[in-house]
PDB file of N, CA and C in Angstrom:
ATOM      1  N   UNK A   1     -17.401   9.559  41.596  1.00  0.00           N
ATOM      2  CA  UNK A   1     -16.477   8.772  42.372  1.00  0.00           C
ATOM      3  C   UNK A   1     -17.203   7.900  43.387  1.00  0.00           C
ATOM      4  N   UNK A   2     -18.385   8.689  44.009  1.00  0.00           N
ATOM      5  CA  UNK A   2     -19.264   7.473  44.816  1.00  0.00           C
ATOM      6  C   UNK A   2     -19.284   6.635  43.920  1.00  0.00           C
ATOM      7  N   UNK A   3     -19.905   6.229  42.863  1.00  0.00           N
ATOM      8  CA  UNK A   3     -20.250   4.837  42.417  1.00  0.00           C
ATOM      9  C   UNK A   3     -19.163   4.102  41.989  1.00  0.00           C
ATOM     10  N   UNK A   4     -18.080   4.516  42.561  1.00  0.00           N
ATOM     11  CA  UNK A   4     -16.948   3.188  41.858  1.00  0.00           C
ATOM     12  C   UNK A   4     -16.695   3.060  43.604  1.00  0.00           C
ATOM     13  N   UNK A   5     -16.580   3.873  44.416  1.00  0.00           N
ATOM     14  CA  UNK A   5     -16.334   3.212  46.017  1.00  0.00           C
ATOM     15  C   UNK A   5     -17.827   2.560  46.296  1.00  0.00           C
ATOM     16  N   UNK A   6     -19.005   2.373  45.976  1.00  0.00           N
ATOM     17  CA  UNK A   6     -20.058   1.747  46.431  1.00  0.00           C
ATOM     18  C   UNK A   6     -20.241   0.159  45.792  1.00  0.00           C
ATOM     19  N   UNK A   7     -19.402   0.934  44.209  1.00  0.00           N
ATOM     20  CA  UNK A   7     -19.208  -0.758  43.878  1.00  0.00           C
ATOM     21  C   UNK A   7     -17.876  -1.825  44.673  1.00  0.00           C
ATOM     22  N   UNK A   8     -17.157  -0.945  44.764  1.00  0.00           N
ATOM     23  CA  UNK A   8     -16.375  -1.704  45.513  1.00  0.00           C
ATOM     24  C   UNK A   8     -16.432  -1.931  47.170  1.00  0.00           C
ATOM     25  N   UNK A   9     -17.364  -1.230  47.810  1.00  0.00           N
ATOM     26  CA  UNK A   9     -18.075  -2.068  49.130  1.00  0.00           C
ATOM     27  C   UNK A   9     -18.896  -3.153  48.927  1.00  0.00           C
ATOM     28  N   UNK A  10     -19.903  -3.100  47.547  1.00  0.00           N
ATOM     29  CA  UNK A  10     -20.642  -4.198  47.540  1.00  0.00           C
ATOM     30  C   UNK A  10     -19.588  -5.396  46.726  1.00  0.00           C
ATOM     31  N   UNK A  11     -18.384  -5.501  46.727  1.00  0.00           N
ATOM     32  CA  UNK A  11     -17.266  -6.471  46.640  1.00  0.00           C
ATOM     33  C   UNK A  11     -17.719  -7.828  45.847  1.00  0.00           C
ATOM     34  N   UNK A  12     -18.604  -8.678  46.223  1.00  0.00           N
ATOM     35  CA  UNK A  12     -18.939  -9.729  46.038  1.00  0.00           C
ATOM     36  C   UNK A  12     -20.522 -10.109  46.141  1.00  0.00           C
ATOM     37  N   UNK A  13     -21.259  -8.747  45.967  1.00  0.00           N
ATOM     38  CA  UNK A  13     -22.604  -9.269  45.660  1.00  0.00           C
ATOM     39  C   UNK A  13     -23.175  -9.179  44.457  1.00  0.00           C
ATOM     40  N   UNK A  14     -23.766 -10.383  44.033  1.00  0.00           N
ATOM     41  CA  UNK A  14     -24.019 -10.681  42.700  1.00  0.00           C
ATOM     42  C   UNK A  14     -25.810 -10.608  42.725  1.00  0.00           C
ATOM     43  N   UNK A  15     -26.283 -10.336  44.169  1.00  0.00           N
ATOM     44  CA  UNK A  15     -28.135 -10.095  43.648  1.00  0.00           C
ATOM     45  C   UNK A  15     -28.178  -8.522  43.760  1.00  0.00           C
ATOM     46  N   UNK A  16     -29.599  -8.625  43.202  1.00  0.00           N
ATOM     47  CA  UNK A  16     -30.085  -6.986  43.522  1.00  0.00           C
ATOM     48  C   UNK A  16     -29.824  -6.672  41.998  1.00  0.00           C
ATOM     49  N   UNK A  17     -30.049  -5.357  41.563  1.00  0.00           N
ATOM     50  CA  UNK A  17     -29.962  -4.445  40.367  1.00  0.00           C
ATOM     51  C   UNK A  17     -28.839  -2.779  40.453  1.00  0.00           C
ATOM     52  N   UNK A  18     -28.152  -3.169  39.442  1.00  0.00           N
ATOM     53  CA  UNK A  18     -27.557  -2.046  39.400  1.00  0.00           C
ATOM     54  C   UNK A  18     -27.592  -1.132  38.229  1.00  0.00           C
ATOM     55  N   UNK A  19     -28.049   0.424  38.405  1.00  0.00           N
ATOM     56  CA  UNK A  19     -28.338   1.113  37.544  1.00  0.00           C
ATOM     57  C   UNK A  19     -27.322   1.213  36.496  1.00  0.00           C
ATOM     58  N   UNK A  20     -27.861   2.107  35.363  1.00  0.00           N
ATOM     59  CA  UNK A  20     -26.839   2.238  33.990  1.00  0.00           C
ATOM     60  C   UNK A  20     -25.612   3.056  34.975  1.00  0.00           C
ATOM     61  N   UNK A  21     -26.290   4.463  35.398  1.00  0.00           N
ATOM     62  CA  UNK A  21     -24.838   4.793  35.596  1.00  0.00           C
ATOM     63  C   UNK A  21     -24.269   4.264  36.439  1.00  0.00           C
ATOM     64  N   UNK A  22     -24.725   3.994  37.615  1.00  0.00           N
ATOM     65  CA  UNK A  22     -23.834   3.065  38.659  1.00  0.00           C
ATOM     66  C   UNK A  22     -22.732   2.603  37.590  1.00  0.00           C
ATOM     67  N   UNK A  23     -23.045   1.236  36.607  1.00  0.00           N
ATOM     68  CA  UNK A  23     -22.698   0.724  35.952  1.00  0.00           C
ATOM     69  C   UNK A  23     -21.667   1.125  35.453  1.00  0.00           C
ATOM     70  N   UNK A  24     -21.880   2.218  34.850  1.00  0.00           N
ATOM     71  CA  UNK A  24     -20.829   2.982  33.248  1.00  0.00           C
ATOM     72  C   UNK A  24     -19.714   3.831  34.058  1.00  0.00           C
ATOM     73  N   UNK A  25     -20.343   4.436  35.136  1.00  0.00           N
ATOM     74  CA  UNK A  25     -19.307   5.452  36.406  1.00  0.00           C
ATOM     75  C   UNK A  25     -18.630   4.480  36.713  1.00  0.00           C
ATOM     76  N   UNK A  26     -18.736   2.978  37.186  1.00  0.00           N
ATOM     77  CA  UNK A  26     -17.421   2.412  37.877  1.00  0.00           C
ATOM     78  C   UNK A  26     -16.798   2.020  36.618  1.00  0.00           C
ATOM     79  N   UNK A  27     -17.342   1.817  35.390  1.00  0.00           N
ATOM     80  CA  UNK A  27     -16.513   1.537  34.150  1.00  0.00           C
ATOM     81  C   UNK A  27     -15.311   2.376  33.906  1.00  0.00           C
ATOM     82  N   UNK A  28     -15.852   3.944  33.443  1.00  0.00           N
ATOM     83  CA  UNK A  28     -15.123   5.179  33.849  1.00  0.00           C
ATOM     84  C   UNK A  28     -14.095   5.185  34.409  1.00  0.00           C
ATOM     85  N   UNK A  29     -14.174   4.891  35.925  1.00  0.00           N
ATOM     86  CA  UNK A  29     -13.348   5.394  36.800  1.00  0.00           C
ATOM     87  C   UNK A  29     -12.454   4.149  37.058  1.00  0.00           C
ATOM     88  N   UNK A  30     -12.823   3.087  36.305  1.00  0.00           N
ATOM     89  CA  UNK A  30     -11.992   1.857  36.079  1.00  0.00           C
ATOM     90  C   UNK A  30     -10.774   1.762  35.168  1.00  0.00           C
ATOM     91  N   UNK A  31     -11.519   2.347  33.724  1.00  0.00           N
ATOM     92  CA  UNK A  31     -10.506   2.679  33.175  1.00  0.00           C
ATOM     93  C   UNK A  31      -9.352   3.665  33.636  1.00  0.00           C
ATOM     94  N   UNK A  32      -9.562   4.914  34.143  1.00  0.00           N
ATOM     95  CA  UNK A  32      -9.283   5.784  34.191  1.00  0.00           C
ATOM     96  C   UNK A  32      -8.163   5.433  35.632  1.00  0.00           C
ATOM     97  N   UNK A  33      -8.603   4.648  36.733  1.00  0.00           N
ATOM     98  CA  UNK A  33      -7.616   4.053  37.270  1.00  0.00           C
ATOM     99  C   UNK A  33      -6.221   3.168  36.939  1.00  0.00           C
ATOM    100  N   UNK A  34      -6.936   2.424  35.892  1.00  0.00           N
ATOM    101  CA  UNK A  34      -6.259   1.432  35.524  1.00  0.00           C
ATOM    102  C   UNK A  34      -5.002   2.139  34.696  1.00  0.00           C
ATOM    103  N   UNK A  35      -5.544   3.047  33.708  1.00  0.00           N
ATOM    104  CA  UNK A  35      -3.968   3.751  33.087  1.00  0.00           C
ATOM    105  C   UNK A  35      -3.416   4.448  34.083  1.00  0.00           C
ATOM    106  N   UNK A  36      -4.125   5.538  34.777  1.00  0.00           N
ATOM    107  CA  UNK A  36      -2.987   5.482  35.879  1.00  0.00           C
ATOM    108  C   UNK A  36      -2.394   4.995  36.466  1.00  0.00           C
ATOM    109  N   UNK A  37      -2.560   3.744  36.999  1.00  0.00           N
ATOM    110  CA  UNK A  37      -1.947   2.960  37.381  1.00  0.00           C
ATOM    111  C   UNK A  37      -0.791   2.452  36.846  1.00  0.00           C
ATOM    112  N   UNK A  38      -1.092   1.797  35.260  1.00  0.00           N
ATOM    113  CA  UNK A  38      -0.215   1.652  34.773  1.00  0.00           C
ATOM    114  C   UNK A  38       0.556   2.516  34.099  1.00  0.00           C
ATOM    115  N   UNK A  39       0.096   3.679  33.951  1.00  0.00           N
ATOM    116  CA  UNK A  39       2.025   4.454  33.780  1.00  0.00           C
ATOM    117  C   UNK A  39       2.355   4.982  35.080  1.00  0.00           C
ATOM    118  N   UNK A  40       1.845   4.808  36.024  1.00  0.00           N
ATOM    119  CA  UNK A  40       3.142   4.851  36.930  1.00  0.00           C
ATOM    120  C   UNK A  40       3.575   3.475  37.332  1.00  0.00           C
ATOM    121  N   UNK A  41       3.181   2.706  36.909  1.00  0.00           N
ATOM    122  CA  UNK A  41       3.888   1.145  37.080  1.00  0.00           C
ATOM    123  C   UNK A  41       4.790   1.242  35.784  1.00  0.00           C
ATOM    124  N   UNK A  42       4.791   1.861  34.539  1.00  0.00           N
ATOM    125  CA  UNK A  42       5.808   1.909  33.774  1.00  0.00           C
ATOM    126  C   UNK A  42       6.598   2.341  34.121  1.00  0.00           C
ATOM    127  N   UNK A  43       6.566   3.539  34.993  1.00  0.00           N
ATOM    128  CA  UNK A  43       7.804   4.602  35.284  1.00  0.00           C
ATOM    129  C   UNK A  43       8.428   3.984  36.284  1.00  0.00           C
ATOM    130  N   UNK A  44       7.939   3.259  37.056  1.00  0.00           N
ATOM    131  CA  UNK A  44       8.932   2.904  37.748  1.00  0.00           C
ATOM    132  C   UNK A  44       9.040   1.349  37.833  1.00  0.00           C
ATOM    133  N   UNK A  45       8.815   1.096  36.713  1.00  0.00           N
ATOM    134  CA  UNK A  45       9.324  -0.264  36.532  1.00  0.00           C
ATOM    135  C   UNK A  45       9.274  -1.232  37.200  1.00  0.00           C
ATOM    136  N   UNK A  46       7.586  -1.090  37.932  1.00  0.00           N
ATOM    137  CA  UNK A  46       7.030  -2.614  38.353  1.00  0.00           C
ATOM    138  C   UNK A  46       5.339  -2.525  38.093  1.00  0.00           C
ATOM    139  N   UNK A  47       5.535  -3.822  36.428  1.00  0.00           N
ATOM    140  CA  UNK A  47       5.075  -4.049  35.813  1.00  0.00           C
ATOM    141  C   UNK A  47       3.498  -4.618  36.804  1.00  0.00           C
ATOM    142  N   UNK A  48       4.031  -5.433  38.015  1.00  0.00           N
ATOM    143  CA  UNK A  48       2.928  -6.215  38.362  1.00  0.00           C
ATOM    144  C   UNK A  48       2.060  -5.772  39.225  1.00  0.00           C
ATOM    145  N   UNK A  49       2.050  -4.185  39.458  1.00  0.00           N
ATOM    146  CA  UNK A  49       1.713  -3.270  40.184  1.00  0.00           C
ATOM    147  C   UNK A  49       0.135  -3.670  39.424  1.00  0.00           C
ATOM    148  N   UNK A  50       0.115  -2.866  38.081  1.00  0.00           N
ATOM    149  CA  UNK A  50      -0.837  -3.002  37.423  1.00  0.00           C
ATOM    150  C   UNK A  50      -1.929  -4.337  37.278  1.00  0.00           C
ATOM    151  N   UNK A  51      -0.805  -5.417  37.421  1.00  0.00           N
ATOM    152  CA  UNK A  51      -1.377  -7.068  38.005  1.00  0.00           C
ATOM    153  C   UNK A  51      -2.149  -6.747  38.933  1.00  0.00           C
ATOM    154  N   UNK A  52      -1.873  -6.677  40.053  1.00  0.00           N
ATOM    155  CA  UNK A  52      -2.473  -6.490  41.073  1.00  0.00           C
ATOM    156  C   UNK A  52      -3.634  -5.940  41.334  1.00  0.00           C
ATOM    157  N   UNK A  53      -3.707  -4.324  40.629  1.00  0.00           N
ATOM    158  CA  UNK A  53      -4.884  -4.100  40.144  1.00  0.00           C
ATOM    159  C   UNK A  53      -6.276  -4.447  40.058  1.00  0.00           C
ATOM    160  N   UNK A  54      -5.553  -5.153  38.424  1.00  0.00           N
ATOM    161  CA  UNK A  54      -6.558  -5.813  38.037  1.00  0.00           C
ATOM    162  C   UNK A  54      -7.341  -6.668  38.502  1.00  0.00           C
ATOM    163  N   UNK A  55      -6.337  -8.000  39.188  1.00  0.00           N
ATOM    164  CA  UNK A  55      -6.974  -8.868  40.180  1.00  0.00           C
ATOM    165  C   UNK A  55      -7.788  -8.340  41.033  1.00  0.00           C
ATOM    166  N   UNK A  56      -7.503  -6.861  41.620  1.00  0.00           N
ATOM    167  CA  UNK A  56      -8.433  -6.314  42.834  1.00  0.00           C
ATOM    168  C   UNK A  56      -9.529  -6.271  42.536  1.00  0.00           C
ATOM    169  N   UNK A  57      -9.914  -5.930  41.095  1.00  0.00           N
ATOM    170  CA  UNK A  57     -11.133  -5.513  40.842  1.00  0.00           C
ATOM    171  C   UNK A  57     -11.659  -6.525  40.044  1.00  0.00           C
ATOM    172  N   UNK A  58     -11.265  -7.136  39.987  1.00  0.00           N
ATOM    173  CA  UNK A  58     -12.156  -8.540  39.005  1.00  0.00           C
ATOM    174  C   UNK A  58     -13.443  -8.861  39.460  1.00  0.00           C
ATOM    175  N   UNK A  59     -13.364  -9.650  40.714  1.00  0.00           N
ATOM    176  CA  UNK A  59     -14.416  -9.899  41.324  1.00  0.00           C
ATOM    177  C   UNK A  59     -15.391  -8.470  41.443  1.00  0.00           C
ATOM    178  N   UNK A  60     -15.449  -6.964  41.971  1.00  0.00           N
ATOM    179  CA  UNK A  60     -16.633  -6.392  41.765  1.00  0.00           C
ATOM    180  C   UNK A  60     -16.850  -5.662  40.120  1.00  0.00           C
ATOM    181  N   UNK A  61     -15.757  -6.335  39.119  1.00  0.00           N
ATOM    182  CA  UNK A  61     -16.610  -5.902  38.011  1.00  0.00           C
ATOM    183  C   UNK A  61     -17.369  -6.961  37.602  1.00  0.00           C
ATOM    184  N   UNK A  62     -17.268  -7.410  38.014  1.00  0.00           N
ATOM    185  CA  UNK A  62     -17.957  -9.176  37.881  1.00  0.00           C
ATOM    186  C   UNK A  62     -19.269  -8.846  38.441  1.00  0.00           C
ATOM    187  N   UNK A  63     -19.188  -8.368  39.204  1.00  0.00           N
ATOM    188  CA  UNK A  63     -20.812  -8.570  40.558  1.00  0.00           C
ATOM    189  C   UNK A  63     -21.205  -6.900  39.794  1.00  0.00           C
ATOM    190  N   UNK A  64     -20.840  -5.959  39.626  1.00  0.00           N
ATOM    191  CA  UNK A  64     -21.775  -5.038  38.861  1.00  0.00           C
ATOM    192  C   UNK A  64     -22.339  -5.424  37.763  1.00  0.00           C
ATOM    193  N   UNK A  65     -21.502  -6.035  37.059  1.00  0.00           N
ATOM    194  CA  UNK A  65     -22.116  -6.463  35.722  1.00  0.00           C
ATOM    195  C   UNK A  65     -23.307  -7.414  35.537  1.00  0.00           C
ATOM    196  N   UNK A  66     -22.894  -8.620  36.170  1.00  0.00           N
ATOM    197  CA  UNK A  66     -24.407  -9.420  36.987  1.00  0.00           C
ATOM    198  C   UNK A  66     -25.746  -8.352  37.228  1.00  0.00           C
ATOM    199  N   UNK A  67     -25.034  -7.493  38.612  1.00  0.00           N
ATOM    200  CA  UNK A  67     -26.580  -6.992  38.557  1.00  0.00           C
ATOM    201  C   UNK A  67     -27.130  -6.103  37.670  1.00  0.00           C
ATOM    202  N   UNK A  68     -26.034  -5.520  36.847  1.00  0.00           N
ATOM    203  CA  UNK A  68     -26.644  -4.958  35.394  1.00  0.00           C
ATOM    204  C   UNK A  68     -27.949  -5.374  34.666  1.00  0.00           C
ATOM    205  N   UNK A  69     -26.738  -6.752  34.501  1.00  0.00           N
ATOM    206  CA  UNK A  69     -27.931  -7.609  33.603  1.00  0.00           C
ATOM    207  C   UNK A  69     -29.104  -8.145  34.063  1.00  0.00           C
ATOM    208  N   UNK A  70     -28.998  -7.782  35.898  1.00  0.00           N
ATOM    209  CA  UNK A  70     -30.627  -8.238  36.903  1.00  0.00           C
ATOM    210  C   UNK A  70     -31.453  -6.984  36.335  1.00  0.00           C
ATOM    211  N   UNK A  71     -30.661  -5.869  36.201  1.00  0.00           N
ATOM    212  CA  UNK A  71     -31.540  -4.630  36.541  1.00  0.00           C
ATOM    213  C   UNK A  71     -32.786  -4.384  34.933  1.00  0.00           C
ATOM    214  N   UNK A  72     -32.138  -5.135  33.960  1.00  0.00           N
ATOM    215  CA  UNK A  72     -32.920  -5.387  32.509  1.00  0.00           C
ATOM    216  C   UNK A  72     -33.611  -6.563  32.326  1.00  0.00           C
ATOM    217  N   UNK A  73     -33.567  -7.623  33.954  1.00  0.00           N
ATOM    218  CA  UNK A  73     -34.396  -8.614  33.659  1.00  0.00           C
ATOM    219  C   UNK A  73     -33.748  -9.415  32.933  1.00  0.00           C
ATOM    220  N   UNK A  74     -32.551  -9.934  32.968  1.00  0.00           N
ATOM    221  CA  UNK A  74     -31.117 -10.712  32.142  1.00  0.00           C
ATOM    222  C   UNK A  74     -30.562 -11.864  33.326  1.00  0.00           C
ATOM    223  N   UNK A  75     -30.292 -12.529  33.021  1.00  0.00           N
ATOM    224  CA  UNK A  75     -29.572 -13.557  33.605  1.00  0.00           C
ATOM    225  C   UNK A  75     -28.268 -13.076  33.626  1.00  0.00           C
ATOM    226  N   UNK A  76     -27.622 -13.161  35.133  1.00  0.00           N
ATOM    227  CA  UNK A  76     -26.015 -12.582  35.155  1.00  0.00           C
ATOM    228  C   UNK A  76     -25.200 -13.278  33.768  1.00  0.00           C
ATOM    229  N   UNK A  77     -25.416 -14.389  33.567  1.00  0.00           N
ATOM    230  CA  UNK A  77     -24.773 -15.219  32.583  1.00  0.00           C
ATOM    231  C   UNK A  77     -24.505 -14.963  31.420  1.00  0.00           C
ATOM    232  N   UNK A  78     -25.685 -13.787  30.989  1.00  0.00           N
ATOM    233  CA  UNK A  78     -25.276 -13.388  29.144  1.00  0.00           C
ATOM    234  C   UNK A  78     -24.189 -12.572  29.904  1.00  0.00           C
ATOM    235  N   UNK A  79     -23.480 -11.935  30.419  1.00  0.00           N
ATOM    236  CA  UNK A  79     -22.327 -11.589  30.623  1.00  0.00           C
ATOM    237  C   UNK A  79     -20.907 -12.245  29.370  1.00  0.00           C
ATOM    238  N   UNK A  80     -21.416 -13.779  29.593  1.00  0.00           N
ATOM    239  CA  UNK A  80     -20.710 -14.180  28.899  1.00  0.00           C
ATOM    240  C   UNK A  80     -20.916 -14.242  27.311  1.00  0.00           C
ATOM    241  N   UNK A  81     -21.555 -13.239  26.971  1.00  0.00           N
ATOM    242  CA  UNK A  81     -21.645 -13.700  25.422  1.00  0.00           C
ATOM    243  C   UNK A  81     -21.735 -12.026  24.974  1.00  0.00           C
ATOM    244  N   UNK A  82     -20.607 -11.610  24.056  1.00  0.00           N
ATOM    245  CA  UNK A  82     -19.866 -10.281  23.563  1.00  0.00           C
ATOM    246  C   UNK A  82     -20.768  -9.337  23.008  1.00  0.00           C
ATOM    247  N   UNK A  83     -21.548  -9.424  22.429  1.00  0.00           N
ATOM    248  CA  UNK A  83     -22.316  -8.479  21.880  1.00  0.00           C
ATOM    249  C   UNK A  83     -23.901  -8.129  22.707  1.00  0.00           C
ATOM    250  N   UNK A  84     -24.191  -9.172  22.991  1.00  0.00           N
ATOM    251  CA  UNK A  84     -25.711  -9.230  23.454  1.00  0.00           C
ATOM    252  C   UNK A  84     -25.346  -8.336  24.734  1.00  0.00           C
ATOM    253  N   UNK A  85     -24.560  -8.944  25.589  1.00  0.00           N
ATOM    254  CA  UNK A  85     -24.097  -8.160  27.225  1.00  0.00           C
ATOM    255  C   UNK A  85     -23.658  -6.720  27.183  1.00  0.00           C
ATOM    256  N   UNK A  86     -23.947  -6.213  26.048  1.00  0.00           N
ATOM    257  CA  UNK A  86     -23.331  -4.217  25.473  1.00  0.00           C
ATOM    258  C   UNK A  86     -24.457  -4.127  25.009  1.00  0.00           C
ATOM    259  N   UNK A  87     -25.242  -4.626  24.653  1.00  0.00           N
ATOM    260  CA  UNK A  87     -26.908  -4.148  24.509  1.00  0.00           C
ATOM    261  C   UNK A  87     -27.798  -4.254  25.844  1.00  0.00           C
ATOM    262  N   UNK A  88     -27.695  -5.034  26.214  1.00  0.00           N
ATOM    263  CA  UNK A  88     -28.113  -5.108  27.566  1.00  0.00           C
ATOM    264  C   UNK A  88     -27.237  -4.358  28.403  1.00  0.00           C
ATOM    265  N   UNK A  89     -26.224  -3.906  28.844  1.00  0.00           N
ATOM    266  CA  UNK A  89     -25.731  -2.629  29.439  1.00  0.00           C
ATOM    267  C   UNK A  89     -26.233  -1.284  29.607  1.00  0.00           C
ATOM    268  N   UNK A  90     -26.766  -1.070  28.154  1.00  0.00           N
ATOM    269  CA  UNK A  90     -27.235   0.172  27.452  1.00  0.00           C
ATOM    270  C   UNK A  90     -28.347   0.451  27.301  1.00  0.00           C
ATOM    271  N   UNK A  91     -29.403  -0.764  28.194  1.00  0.00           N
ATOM    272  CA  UNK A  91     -30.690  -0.739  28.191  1.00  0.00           C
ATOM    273  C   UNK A  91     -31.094  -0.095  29.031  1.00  0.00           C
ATOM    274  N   UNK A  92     -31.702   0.665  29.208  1.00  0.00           N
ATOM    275  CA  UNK A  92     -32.570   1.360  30.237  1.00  0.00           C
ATOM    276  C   UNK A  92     -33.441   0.219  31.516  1.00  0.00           C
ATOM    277  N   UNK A  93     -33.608   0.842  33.065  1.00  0.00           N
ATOM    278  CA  UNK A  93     -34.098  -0.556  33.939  1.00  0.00           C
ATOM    279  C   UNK A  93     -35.785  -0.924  33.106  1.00  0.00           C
ATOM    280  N   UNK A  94     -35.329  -1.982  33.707  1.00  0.00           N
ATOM    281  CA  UNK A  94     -36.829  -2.574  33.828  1.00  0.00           C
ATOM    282  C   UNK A  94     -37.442  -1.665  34.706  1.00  0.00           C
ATOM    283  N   UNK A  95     -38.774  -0.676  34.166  1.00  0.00           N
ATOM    284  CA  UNK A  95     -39.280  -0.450  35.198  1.00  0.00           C
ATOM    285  C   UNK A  95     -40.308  -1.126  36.256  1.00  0.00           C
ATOM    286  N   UNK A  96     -40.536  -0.716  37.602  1.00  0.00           N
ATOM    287  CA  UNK A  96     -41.081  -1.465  38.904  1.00  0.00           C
ATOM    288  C   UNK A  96     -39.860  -2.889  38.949  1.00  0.00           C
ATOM    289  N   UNK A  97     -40.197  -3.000  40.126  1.00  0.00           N
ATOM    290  CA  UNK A  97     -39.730  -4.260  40.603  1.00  0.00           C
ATOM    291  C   UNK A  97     -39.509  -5.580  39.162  1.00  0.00           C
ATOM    292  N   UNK A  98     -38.751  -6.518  39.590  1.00  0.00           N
ATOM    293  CA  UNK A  98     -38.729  -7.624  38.614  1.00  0.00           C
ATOM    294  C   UNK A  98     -38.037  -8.841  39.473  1.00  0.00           C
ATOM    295  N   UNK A  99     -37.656  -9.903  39.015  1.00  0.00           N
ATOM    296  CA  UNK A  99     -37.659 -11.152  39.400  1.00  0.00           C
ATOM    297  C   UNK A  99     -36.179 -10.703  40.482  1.00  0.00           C
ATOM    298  N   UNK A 100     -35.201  -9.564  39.805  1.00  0.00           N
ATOM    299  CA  UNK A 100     -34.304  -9.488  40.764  1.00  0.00           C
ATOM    300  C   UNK A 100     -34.018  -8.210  42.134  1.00  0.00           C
ATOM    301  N   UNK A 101     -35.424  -7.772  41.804  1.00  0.00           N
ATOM    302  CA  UNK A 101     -35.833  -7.156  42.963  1.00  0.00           C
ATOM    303  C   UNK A 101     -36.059  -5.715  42.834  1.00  0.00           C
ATOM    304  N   UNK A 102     -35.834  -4.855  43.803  1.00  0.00           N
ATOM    305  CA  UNK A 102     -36.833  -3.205  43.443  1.00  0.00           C
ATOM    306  C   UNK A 102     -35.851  -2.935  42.809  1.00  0.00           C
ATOM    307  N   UNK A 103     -36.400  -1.801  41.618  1.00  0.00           N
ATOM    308  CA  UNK A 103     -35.973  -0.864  40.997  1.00  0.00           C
ATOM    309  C   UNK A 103     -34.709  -0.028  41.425  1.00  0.00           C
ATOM    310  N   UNK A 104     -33.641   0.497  41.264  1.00  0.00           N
ATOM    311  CA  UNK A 104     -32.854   1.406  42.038  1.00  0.00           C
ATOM    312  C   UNK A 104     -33.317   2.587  41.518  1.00  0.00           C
ATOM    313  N   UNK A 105     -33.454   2.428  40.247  1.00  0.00           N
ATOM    314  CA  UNK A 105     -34.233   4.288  40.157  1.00  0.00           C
ATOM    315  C   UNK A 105     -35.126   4.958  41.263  1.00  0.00           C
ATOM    316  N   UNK A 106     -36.035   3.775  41.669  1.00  0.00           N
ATOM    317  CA  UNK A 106     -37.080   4.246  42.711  1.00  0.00           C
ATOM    318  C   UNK A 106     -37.846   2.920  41.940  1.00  0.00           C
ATOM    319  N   UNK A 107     -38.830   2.614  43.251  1.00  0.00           N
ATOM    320  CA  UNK A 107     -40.519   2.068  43.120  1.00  0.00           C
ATOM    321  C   UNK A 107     -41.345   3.082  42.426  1.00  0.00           C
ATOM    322  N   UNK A 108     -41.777   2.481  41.081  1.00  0.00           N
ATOM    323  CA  UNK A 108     -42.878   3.288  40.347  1.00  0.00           C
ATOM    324  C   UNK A 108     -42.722   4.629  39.990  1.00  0.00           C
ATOM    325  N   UNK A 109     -41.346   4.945  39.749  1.00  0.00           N
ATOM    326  CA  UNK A 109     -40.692   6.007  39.238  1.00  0.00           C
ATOM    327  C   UNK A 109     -41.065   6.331  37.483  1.00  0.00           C
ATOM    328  N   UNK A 110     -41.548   6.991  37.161  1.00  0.00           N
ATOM    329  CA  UNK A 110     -41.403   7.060  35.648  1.00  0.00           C
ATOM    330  C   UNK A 110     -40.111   7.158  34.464  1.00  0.00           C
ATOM    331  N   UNK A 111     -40.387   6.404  33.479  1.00  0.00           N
ATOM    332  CA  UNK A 111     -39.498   6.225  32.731  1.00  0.00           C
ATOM    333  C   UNK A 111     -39.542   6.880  31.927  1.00  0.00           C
ATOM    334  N   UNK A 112     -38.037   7.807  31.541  1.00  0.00           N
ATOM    335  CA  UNK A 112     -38.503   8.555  30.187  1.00  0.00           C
ATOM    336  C   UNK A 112     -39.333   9.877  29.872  1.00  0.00           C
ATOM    337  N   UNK A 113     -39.913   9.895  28.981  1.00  0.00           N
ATOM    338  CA  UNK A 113     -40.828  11.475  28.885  1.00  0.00           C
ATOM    339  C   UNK A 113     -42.267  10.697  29.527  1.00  0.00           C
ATOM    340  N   UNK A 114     -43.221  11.784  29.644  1.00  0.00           N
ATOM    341  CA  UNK A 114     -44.881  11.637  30.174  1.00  0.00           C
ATOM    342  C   UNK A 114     -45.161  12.047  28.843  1.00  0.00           C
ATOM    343  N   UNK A 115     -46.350  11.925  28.721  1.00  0.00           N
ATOM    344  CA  UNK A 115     -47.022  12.168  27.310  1.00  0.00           C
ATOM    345  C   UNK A 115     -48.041  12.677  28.302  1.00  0.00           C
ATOM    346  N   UNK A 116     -48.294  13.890  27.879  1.00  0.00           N
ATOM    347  CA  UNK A 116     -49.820  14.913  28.596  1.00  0.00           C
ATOM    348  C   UNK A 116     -50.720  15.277  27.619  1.00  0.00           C
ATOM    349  N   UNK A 117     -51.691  14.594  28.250  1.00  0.00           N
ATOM    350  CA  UNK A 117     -53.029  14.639  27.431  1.00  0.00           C
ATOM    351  C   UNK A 117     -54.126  15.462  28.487  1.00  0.00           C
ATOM    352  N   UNK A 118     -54.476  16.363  26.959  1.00  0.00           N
ATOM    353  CA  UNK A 118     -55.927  17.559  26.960  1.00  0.00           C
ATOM    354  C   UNK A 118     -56.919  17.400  26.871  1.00  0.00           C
TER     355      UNK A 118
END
């Protein structure tokens, strides 16, 4: 639940990098709002409840997704193109720093398994 209230403090920032789960947790808890929302906007029969919503959150699924695509070294912009922007979602960070700034995993954090050599 932190990472869907942290995305929605950072409201309208589109620099910096945001991790997978950051990412996939406010997805989650997006969906998972959103039908709630809308069946109790069915039940009681105001449809634009669910409008409203949506509009709320447009803008920071917008700005997570951007820095998604910072955090793989992507231009916010493939956003706009359907298949490529779900591969790049699902990518693991760039590790160290990159053009859109430190790592959120950590600085010089390891990626993945170590390979130990005898």
């Amino acid at each position: 639940m932190n990472y869907y209230v942290d995305v929605l403090k950072k409201y309208a920032v589109f620099e910096g990098r945001a991790r997978r789960k950051e990412y996939w947790m406010f997805v989650l808890f997006n969906m998972i709002a959103a039908f709630v929302i809308g069946f109790i906007a069915g039940m009681i029969h105001v449809p634009i409840l669910s409008n409203v919503y949506a509009l709320a959150v447009l803008v920071p699924s917008i700005a997570v997704g951007v820095r998604r695509m910072h955090d793989t070294d992507h231009s916010g912009w493939w956003l706009l193109v359907p298949i490529v922007n779900l591969v790049f979602a699902v990518t693991d960070s760039q590790p160290g720093p990159n053009r859109f700034g430190e790592n959120p995993k950590g600085v010089g954090e390891p990626q993945g398994f170590a390979v130990v050599q005898k």
